[in-house]
PDB file of N, CA and C in Angstrom:
ATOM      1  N   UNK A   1      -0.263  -1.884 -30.950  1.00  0.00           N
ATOM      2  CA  UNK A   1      -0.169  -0.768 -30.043  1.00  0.00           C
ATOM      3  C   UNK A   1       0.917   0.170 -30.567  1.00  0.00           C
ATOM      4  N   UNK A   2       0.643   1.422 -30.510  1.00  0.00           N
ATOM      5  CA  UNK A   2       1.429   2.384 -31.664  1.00  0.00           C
ATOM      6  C   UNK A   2       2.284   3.225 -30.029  1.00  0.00           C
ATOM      7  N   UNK A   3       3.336   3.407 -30.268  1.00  0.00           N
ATOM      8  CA  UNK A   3       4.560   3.986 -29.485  1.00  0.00           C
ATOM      9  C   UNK A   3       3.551   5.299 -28.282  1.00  0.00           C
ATOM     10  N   UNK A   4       2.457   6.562 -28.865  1.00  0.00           N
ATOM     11  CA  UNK A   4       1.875   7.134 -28.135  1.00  0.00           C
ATOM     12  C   UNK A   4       1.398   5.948 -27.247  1.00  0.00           C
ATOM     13  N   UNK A   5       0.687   4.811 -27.646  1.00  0.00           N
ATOM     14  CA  UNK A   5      -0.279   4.140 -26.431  1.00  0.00           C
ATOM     15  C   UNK A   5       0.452   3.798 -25.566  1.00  0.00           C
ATOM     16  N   UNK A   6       1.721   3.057 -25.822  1.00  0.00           N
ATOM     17  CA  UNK A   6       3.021   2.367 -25.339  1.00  0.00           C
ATOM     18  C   UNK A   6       3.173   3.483 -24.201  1.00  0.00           C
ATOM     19  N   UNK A   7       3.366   4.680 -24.495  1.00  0.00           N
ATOM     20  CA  UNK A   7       3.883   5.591 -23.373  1.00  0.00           C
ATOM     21  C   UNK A   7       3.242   5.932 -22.664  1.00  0.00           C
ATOM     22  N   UNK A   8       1.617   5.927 -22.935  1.00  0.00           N
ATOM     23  CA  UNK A   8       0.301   6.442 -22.251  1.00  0.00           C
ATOM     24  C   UNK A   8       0.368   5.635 -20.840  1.00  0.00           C
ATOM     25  N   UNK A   9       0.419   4.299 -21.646  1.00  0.00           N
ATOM     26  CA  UNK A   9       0.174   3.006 -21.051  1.00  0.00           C
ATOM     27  C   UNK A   9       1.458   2.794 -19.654  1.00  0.00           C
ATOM     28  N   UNK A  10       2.494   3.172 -20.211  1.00  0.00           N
ATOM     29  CA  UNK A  10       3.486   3.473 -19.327  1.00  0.00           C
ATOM     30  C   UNK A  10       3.723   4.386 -18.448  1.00  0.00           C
ATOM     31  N   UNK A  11       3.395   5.675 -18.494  1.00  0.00           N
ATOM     32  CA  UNK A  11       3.348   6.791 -17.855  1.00  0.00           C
ATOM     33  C   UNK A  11       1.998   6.637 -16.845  1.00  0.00           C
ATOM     34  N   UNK A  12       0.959   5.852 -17.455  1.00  0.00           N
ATOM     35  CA  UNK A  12      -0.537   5.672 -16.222  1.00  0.00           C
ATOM     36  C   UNK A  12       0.052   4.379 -15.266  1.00  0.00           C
ATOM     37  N   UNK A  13       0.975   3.585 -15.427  1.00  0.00           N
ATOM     38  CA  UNK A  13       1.470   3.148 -14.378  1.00  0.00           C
ATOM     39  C   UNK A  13       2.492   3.576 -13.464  1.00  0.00           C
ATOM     40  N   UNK A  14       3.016   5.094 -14.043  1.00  0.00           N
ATOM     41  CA  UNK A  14       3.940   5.161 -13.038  1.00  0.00           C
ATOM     42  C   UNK A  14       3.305   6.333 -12.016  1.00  0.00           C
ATOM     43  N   UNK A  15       2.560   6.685 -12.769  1.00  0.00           N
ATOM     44  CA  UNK A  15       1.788   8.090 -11.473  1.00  0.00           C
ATOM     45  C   UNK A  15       1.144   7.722 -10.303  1.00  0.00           C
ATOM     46  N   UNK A  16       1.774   8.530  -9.414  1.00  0.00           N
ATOM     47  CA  UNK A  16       1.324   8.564  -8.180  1.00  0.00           C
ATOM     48  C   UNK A  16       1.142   9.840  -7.714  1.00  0.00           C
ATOM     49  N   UNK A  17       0.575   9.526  -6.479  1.00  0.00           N
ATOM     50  CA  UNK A  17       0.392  11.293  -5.876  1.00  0.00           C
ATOM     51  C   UNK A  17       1.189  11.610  -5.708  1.00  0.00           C
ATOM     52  N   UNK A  18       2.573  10.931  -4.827  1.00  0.00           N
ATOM     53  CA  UNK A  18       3.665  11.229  -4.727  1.00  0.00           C
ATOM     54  C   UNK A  18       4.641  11.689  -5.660  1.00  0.00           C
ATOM     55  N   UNK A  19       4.595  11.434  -6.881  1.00  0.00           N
ATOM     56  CA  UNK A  19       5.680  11.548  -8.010  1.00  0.00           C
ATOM     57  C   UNK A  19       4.399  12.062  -9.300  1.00  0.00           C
ATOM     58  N   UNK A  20       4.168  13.324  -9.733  1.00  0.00           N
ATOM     59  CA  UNK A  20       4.258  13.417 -11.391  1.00  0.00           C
ATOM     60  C   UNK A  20       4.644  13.779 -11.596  1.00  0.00           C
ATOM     61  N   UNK A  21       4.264  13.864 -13.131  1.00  0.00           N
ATOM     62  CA  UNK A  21       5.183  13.957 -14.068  1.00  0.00           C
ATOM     63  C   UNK A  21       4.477  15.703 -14.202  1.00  0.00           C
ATOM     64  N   UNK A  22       5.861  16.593 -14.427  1.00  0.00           N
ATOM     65  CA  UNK A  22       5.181  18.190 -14.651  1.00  0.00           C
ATOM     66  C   UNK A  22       5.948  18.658 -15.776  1.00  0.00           C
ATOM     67  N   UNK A  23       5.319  19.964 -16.408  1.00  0.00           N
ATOM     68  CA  UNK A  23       6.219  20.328 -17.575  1.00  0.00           C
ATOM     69  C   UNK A  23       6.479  19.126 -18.854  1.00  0.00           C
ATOM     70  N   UNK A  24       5.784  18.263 -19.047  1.00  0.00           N
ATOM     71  CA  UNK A  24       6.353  17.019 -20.240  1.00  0.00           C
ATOM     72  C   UNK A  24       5.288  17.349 -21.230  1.00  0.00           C
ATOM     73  N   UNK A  25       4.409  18.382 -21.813  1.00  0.00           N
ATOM     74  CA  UNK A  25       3.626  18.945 -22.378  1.00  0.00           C
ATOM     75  C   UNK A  25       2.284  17.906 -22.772  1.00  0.00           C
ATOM     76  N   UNK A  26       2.618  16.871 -22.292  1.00  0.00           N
ATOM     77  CA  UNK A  26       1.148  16.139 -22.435  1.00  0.00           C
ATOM     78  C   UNK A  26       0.605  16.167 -21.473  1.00  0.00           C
ATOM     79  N   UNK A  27      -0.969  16.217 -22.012  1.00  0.00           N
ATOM     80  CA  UNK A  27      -2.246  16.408 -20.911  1.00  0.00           C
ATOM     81  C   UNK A  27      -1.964  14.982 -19.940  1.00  0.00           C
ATOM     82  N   UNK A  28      -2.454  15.422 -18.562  1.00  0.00           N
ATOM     83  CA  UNK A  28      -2.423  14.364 -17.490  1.00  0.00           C
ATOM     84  C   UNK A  28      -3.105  12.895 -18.015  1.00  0.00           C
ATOM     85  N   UNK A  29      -2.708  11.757 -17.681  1.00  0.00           N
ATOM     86  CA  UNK A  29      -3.401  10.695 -18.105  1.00  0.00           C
ATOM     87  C   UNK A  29      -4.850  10.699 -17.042  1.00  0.00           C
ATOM     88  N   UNK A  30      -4.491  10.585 -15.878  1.00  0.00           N
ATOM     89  CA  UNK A  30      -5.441  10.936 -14.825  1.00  0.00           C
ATOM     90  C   UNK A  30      -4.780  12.637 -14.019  1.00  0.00           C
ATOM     91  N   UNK A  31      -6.087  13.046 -13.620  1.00  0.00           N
ATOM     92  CA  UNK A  31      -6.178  14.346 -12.946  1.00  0.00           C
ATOM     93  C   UNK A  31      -5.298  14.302 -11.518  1.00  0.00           C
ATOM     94  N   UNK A  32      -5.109  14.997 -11.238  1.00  0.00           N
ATOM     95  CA  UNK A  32      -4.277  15.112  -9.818  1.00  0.00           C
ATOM     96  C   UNK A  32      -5.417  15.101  -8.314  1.00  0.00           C
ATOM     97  N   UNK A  33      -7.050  15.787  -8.998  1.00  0.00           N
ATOM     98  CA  UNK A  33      -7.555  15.695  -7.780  1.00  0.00           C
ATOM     99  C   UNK A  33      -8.318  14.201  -7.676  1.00  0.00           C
ATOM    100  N   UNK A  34      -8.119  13.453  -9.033  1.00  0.00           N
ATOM    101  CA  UNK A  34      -8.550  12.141  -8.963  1.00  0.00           C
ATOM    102  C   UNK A  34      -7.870  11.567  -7.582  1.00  0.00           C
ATOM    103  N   UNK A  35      -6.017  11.567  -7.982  1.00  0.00           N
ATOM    104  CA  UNK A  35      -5.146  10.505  -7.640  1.00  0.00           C
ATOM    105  C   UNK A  35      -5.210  11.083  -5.926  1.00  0.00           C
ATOM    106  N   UNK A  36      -5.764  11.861  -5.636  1.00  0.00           N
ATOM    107  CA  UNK A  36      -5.619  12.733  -4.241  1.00  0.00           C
ATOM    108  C   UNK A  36      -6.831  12.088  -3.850  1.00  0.00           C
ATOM    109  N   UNK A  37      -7.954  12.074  -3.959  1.00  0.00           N
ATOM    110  CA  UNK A  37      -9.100  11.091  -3.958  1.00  0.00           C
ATOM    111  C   UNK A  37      -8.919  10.148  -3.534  1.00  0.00           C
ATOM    112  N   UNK A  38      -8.237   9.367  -4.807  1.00  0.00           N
ATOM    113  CA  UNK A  38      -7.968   7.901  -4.567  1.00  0.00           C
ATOM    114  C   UNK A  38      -6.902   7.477  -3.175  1.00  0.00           C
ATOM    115  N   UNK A  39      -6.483   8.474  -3.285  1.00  0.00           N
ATOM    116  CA  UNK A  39      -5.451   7.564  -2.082  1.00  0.00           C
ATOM    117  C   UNK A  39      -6.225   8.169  -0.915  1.00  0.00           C
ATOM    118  N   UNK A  40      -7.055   9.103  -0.663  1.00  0.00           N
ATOM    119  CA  UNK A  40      -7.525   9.065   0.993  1.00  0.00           C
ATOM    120  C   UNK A  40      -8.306   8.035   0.699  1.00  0.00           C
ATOM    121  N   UNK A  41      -8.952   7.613  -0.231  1.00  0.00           N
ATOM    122  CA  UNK A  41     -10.137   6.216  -0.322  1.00  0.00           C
ATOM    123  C   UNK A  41      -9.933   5.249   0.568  1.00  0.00           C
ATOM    124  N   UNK A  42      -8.249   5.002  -0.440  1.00  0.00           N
ATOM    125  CA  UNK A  42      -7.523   3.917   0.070  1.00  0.00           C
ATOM    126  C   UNK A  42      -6.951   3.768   1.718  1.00  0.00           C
ATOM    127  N   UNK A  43      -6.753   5.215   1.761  1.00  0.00           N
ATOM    128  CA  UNK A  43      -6.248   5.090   3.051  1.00  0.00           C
ATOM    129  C   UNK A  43      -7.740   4.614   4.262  1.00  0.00           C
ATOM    130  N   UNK A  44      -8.151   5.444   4.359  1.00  0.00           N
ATOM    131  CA  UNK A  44     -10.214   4.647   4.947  1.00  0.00           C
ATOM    132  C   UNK A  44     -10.353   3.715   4.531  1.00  0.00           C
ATOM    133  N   UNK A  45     -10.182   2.490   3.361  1.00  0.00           N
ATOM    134  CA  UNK A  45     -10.511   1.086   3.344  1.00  0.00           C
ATOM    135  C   UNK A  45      -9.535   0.538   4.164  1.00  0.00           C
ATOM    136  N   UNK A  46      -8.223   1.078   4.007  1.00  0.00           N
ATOM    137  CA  UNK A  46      -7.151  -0.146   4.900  1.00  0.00           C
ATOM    138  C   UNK A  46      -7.647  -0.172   6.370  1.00  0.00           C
ATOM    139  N   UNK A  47      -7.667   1.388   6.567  1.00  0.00           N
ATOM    140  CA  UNK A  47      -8.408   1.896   8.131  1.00  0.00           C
ATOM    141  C   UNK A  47      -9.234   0.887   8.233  1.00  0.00           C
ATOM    142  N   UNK A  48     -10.441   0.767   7.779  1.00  0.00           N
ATOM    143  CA  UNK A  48     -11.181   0.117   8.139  1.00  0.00           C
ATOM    144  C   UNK A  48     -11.429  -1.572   7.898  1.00  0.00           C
ATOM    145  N   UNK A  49     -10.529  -1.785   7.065  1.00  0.00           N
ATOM    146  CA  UNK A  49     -10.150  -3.134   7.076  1.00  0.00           C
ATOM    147  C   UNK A  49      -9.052  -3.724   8.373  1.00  0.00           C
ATOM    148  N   UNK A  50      -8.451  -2.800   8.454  1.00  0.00           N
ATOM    149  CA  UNK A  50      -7.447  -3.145   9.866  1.00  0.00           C
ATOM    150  C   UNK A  50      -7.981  -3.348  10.789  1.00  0.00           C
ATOM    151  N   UNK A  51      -9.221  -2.083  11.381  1.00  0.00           N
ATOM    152  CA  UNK A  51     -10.302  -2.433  12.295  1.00  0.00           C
ATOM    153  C   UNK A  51     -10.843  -3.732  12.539  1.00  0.00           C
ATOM    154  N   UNK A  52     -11.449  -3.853  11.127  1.00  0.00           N
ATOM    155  CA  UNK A  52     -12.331  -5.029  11.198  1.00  0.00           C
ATOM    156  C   UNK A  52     -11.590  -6.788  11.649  1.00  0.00           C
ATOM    157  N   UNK A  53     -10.592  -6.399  11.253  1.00  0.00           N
ATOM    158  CA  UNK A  53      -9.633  -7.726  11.425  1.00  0.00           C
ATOM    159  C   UNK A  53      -9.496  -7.623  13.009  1.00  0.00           C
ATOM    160  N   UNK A  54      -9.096  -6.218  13.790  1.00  0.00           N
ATOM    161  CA  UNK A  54      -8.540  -6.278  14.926  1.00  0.00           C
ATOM    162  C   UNK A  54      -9.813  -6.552  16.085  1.00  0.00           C
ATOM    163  N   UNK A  55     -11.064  -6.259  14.928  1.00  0.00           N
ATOM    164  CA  UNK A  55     -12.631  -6.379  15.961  1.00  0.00           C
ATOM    165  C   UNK A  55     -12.682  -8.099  16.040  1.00  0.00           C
ATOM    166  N   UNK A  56     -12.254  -8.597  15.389  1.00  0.00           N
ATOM    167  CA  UNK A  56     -12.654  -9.703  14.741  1.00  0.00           C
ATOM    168  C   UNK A  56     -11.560 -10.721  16.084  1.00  0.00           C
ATOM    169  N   UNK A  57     -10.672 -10.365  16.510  1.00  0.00           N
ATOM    170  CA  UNK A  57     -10.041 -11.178  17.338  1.00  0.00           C
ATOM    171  C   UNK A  57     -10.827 -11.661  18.600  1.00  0.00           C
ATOM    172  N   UNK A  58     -11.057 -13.162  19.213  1.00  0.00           N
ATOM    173  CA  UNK A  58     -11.392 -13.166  20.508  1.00  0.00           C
ATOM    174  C   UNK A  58     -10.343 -13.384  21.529  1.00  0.00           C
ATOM    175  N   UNK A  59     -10.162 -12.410  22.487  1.00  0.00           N
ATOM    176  CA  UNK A  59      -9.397 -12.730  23.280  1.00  0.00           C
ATOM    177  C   UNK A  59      -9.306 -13.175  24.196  1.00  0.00           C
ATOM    178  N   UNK A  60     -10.933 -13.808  24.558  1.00  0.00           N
ATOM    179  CA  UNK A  60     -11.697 -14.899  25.689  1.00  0.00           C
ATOM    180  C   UNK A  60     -11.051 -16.271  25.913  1.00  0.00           C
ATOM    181  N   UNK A  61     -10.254 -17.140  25.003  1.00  0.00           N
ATOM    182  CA  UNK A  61      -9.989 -17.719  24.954  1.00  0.00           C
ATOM    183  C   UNK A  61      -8.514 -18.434  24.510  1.00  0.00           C
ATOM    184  N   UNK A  62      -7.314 -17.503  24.799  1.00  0.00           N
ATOM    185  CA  UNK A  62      -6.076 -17.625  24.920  1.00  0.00           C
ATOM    186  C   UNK A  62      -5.299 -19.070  25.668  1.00  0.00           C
ATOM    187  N   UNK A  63      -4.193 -19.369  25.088  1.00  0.00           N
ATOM    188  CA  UNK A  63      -3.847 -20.375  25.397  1.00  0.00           C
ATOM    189  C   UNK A  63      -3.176 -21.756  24.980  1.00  0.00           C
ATOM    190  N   UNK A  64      -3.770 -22.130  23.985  1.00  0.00           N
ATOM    191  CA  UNK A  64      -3.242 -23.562  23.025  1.00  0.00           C
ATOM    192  C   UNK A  64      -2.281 -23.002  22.296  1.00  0.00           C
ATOM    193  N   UNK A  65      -1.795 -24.315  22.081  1.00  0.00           N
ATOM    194  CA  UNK A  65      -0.690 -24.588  21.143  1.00  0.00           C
ATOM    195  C   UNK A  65      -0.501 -23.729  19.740  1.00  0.00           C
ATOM    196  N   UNK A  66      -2.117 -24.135  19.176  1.00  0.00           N
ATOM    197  CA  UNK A  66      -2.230 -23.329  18.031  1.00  0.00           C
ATOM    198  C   UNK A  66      -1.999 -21.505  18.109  1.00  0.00           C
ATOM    199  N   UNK A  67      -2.117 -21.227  19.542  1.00  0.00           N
ATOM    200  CA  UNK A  67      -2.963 -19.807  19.280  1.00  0.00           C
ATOM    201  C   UNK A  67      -1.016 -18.879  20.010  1.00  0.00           C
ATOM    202  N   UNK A  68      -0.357 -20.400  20.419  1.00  0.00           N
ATOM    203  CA  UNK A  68       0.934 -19.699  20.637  1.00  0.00           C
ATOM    204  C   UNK A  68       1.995 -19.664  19.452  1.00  0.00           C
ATOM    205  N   UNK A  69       1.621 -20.475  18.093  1.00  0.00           N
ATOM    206  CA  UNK A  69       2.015 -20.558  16.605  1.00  0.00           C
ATOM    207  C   UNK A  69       1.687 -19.455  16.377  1.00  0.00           C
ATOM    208  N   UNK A  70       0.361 -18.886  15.848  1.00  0.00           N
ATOM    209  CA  UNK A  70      -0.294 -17.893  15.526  1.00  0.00           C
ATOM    210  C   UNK A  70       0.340 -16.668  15.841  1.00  0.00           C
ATOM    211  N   UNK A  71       0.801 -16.901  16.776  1.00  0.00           N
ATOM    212  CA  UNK A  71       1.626 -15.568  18.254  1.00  0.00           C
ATOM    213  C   UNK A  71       2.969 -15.084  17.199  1.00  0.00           C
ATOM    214  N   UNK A  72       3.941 -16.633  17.232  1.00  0.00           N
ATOM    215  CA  UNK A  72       4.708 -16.120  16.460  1.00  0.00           C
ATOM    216  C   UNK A  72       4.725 -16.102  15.317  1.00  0.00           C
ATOM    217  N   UNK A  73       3.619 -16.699  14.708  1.00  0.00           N
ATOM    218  CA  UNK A  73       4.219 -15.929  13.233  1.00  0.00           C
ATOM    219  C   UNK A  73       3.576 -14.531  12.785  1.00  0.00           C
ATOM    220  N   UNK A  74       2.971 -14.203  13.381  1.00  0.00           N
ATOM    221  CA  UNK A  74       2.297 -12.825  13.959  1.00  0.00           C
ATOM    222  C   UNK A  74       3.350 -11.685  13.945  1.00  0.00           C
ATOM    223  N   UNK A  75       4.048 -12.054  15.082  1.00  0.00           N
ATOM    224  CA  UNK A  75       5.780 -11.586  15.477  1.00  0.00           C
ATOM    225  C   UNK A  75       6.386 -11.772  14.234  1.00  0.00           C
ATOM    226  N   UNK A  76       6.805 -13.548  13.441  1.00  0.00           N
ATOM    227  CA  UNK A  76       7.926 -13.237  12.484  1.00  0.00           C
ATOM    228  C   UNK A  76       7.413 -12.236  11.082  1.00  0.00           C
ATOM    229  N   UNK A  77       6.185 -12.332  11.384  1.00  0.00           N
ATOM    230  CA  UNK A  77       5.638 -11.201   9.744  1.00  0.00           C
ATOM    231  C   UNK A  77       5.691  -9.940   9.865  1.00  0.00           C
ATOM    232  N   UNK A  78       5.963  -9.660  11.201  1.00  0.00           N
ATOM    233  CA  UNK A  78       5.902  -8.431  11.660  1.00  0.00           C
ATOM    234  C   UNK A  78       6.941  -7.932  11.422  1.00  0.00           C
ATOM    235  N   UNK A  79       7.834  -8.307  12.036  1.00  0.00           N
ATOM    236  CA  UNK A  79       9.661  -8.072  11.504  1.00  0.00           C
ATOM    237  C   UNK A  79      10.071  -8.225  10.480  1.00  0.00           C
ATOM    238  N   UNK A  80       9.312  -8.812   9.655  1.00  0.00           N
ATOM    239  CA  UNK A  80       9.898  -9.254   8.119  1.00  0.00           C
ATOM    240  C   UNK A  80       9.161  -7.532   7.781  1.00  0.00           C
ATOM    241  N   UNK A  81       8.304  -7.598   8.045  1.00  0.00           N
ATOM    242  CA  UNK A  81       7.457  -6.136   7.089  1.00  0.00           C
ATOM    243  C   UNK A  81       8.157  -4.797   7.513  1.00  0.00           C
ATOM    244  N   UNK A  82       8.674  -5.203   8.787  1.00  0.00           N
ATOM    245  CA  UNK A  82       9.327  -3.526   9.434  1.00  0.00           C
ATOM    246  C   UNK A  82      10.435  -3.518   8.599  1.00  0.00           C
ATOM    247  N   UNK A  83      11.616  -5.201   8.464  1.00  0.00           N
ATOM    248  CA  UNK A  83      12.924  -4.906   8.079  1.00  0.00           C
ATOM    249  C   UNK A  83      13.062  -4.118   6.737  1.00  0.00           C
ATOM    250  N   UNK A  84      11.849  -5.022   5.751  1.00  0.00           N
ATOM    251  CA  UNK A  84      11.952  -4.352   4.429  1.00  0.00           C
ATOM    252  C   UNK A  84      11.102  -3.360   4.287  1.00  0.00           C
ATOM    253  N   UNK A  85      10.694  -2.244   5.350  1.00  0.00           N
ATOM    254  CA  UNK A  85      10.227  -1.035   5.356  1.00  0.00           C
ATOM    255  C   UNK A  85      11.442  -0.414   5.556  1.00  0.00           C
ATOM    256  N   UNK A  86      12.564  -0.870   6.362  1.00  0.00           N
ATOM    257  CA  UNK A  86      13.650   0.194   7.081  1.00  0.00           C
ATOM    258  C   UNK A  86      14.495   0.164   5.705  1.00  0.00           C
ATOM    259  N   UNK A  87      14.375  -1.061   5.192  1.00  0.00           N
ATOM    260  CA  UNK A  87      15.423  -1.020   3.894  1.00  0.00           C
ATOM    261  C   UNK A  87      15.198  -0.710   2.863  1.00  0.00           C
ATOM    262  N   UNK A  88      14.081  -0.241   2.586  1.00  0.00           N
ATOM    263  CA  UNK A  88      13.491   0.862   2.153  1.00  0.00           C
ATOM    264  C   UNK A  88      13.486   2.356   2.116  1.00  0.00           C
ATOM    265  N   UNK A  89      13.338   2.482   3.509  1.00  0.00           N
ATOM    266  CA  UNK A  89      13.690   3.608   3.473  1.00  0.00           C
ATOM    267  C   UNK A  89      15.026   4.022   3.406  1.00  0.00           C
ATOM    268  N   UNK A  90      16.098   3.348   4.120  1.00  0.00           N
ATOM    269  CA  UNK A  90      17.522   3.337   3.742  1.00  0.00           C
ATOM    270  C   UNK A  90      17.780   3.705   2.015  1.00  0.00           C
ATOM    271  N   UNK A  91      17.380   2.481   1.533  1.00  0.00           N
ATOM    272  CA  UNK A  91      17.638   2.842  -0.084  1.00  0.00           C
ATOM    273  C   UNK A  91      16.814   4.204  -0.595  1.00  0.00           C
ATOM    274  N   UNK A  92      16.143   4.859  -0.024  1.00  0.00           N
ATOM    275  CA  UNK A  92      15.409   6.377  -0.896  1.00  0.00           C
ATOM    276  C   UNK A  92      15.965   7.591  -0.046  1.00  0.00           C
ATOM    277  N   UNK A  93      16.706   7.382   0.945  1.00  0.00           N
ATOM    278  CA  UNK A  93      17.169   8.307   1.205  1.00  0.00           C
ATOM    279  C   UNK A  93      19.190   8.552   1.350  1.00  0.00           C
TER     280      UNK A  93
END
């Protein structure tokens, strides 16, 4: 792999919609209305994967042991995902 691929290869992992690269006189690795594409895609699969999970619950039958486990670790994943969202955002701003 010769130093251009090395950087190709490097620079197509760091683009996002959020961050390119402008002015660095090489042609885009991917297009901008690709990466604009791609992420509403993404955003409608999660959509609709979130759905499907939240269709997917029965709530006819509440109650056991198991389904009060479930409860909290429901809760502790939840807080784990917010904390290292907040500390996140802490560190970028």
């Amino acid at each position: 792999m010769s130093a251009t691929d090395g950087e190709l290869f490097s620079a197509s992992l760091h683009v996002s919609p959020g961050k390119r690269r402008r002015g660095s006189g090489r042609p885009a690795v991917i297009g901008t209305a690709v990466l604009d594409c791609a992420a509403a895609v993404q955003h409608f699969a999660l959509a609709g994967a979130l759905f499907g999970l939240g269709a997917a619950v029965n709530l006819s039958t509440p109650g056991g042991p198991a389904d009060r486990q479930m409860l909290l670790l429901g809760a502790a994943s939840w807080v784990v995902v917010a904390g290292l969202s907040y500390a996140g955002v802490l560190l970028t701003t």
